[in-house]
Protein backbone atom coordinates (compact mmCIF):
# COMPACT_ATOMS: atom_id res chain seq x y z
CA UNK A 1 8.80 3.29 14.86
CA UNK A 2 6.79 1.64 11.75
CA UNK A 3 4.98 3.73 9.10
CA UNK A 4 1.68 3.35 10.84
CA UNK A 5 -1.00 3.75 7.40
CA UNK A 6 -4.63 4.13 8.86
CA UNK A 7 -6.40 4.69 5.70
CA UNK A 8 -9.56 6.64 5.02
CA UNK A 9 -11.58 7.47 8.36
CA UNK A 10 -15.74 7.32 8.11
CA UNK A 11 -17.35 8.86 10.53
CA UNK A 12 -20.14 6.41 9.66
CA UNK A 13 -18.55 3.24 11.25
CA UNK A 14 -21.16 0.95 11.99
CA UNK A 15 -18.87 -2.05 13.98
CA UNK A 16 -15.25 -1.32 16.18
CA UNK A 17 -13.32 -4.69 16.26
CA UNK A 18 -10.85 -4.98 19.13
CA UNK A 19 -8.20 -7.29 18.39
CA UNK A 20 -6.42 -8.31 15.34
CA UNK A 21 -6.23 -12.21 15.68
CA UNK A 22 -7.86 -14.65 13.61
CA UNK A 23 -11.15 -14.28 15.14
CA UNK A 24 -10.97 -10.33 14.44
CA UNK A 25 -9.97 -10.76 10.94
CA UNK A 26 -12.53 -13.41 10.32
CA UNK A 27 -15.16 -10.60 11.86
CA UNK A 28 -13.93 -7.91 9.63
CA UNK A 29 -13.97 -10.36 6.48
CA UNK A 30 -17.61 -11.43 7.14
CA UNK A 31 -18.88 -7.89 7.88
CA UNK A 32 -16.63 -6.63 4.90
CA UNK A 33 -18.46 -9.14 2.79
CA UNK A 34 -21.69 -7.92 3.87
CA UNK A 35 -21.18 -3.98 3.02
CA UNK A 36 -20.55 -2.91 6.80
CA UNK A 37 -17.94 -0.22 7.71
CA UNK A 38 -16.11 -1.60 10.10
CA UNK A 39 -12.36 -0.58 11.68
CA UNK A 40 -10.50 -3.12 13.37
CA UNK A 41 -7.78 -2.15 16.05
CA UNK A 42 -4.74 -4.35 16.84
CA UNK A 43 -1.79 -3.27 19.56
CA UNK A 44 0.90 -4.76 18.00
CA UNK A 45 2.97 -3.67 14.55
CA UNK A 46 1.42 -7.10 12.54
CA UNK A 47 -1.61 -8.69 12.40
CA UNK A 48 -2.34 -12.15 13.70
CA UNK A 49 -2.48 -12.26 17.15
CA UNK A 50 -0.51 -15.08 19.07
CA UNK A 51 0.16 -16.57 16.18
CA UNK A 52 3.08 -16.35 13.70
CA UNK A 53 5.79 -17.99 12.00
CA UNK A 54 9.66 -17.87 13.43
CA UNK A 55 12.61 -18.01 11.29
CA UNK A 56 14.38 -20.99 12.88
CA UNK A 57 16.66 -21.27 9.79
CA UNK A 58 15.44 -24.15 8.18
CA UNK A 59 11.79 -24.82 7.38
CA UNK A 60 8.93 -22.65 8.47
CA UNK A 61 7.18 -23.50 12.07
CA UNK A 62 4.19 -22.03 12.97
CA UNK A 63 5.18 -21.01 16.57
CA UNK A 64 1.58 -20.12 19.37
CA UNK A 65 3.29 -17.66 21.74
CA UNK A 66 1.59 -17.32 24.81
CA UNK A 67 3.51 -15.21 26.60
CA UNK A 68 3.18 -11.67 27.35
CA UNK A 69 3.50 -9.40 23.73
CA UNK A 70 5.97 -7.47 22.35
């Protein structure tokens, strides 16, 4: 089981962002930027949604998996 770090609770959140893919980190960058207390939730251990990259050994490829998650 990973070391799950939630950081500092508010009980003044202002936005809940579901999901912690590209467009929910974009979303908590933008209201970030803007001052807003935000917590974003993501089911898996890493963020990034359906996207990663796989050690194939040689170079890196970025990999969409769109099958059903870990």
């Amino acid at each position: 089981m990973p070391d799950l770090n939630f950081g500092p609770m508010s009980s003044e959140l202002e936005f809940i962002i579901v999901g912690g893919g590209a467009t929910g980190i974009g979303a908590a960058r933008r209201l970030a930027a803007k001052g807003k207390a935000a917590l974003l939730l993501e089911a898996l251990s890493r963020l990034g949604g359906c996207a990663f990259t796989q050690d194939l050994g040689g170079p890196a490829q970025p990999r969409l998996r769109v099958a059903p998650f870990e």
